[in-house]
C-alpha atoms as a PDB file:
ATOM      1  CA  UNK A   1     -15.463 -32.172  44.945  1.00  0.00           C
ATOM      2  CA  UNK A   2     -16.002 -32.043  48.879  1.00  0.00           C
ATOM      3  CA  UNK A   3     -17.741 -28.522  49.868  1.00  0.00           C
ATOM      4  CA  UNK A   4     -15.066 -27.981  52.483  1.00  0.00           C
ATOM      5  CA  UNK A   5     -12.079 -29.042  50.046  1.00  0.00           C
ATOM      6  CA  UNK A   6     -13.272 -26.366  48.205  1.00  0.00           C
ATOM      7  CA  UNK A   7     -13.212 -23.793  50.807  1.00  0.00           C
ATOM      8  CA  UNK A   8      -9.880 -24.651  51.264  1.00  0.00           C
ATOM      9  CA  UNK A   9      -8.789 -24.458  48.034  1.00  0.00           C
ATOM     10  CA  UNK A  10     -10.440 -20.984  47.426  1.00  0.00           C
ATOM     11  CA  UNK A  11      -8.605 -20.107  50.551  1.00  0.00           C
ATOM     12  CA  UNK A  12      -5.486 -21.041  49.198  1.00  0.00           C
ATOM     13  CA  UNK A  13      -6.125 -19.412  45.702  1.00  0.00           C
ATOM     14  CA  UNK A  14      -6.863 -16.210  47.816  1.00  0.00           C
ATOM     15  CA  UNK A  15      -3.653 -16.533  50.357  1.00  0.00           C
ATOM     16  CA  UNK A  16      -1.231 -17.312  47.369  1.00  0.00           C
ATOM     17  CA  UNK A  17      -3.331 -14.367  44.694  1.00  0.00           C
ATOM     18  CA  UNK A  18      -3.242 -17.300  42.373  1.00  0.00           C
ATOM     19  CA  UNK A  19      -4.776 -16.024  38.834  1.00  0.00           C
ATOM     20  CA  UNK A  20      -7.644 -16.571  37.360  1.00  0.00           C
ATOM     21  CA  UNK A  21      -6.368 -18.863  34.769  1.00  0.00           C
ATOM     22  CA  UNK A  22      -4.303 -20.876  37.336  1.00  0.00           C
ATOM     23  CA  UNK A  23      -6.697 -21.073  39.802  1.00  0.00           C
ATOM     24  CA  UNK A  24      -9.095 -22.530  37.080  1.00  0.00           C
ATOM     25  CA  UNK A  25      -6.382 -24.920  35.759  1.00  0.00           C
ATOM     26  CA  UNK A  26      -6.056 -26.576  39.246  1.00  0.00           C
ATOM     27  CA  UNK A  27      -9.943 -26.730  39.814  1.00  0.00           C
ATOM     28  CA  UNK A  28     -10.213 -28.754  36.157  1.00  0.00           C
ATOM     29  CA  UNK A  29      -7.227 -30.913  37.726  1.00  0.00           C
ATOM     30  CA  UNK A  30      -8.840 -31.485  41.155  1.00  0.00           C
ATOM     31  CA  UNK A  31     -12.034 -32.284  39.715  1.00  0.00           C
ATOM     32  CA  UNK A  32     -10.326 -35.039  37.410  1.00  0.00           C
ATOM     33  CA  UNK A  33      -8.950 -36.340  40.394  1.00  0.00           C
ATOM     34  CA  UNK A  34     -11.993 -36.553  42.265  1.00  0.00           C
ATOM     35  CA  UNK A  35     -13.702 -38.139  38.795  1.00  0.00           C
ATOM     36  CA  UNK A  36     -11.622 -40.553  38.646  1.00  0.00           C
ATOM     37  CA  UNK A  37     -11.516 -41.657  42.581  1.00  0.00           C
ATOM     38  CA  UNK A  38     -14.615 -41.855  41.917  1.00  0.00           C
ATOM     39  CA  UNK A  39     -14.805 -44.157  38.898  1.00  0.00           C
ATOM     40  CA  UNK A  40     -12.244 -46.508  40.659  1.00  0.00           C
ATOM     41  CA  UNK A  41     -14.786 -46.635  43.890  1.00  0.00           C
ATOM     42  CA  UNK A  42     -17.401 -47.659  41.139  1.00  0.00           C
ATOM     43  CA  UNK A  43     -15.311 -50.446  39.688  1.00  0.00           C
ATOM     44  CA  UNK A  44     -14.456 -51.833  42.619  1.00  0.00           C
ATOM     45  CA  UNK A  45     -17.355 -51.676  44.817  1.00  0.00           C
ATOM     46  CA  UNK A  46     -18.826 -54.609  42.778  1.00  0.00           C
ATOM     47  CA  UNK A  47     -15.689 -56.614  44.559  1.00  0.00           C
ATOM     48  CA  UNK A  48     -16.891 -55.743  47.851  1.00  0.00           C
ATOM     49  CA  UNK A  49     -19.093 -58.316  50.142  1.00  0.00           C
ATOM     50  CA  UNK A  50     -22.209 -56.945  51.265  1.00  0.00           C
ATOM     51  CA  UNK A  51     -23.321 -57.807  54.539  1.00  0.00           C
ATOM     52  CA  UNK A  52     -25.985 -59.588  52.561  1.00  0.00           C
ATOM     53  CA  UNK A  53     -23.295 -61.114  50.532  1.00  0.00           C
ATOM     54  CA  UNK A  54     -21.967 -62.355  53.546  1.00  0.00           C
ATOM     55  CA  UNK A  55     -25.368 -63.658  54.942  1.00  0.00           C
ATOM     56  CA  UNK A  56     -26.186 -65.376  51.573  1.00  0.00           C
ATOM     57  CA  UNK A  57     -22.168 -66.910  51.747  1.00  0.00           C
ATOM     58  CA  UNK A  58     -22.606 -68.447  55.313  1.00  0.00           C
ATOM     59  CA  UNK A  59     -25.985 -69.860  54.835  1.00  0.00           C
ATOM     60  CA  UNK A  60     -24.707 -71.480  52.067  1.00  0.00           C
ATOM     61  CA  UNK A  61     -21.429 -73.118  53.784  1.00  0.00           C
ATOM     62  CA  UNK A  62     -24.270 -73.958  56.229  1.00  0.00           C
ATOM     63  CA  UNK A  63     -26.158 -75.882  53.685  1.00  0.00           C
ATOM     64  CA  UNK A  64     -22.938 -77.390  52.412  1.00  0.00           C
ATOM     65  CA  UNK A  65     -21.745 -78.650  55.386  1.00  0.00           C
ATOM     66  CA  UNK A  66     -25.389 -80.454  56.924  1.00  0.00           C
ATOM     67  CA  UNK A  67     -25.069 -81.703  53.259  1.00  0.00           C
ATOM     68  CA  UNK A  68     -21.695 -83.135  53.793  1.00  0.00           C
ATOM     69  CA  UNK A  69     -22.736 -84.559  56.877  1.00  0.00           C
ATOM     70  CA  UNK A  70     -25.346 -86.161  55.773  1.00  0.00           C
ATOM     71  CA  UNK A  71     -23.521 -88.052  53.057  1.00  0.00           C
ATOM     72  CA  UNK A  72     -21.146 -89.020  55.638  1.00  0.00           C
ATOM     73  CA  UNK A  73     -23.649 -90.408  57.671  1.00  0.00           C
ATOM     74  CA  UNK A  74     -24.843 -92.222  55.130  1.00  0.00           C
ATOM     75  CA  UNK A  75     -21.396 -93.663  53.716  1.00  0.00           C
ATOM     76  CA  UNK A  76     -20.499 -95.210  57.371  1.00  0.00           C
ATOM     77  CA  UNK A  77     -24.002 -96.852  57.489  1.00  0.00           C
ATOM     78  CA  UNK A  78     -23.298 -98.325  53.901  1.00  0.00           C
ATOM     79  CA  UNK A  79     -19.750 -99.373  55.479  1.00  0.00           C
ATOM     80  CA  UNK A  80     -21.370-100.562  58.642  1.00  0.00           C
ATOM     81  CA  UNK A  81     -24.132-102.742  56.158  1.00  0.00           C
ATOM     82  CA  UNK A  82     -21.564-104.199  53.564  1.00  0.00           C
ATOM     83  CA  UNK A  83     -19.329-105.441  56.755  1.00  0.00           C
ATOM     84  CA  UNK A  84     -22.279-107.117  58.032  1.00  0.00           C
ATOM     85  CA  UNK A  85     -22.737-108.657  55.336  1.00  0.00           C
ATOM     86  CA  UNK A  86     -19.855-109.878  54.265  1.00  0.00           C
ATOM     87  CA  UNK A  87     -19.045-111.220  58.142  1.00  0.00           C
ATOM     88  CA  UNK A  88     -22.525-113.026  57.768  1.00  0.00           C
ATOM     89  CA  UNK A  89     -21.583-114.447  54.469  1.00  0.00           C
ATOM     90  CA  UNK A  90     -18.185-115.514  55.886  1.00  0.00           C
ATOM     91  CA  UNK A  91     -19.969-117.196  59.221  1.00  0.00           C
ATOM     92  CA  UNK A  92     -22.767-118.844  56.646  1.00  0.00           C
ATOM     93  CA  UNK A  93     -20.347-120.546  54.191  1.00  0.00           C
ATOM     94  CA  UNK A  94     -18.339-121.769  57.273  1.00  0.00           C
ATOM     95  CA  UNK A  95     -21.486-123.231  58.713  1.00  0.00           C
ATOM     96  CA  UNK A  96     -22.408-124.809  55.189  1.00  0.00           C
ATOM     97  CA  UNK A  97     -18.784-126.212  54.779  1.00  0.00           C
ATOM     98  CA  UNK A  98     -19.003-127.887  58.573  1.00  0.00           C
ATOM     99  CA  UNK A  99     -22.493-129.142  58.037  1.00  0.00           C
ATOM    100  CA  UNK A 100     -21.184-130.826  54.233  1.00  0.00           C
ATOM    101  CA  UNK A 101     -18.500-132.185  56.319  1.00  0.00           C
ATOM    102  CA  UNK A 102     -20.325-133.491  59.181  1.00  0.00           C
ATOM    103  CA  UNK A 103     -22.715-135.287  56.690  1.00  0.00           C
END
């Protein structure tokens, strides 16, 4: 428990003439309390981002998304290739079926 919190609650247990056996009774209590706040921090601090955490996280989406990119990139230039192709294929067999025809 907090130094001042117990100051306080001395002060109170002094104000009030509280007995010895109460006074002890809430102490126990307070200092379950304060265990167990403190357990719950424990737990749950692992659920917390770090500023690290958060470092590590955005250098990641970072990564992710020049990735991404990337692929992209790559996918329209595959487009861009197989289009040329196939218009080159189309413009070739029309060529080959005017020159059978012309012969």
């Amino acid at each position: 428990m907090d130094a001042t919190l117990k100051l306080k609650v001395s002060e109170i247990f002094v104000r009030y003439k509280f007995s010895n056996e109460d006074a002890g009774f809430i102490s126990e209590v307070l200092d379950e309390i304060d265990d167990r706040q403190h357990q719950k921090f424990e737990v749950s601090k692992e659920l917390f981002l770090t500023q690290k955490d958060k470092v590590e996280l955005i250098d990641r989406i970072q990564k992710a998304e020049i990735s991404l990119s990337d692929k992209i990139t790559n996918v329209h230039k595959s487009i861009f290739i197989v289009g040329l192709v196939q218009f080159l294929a189309i413009i070739g067999s029309v060529l080959a079926i005017f020159n059978f025809m012309l012969k």
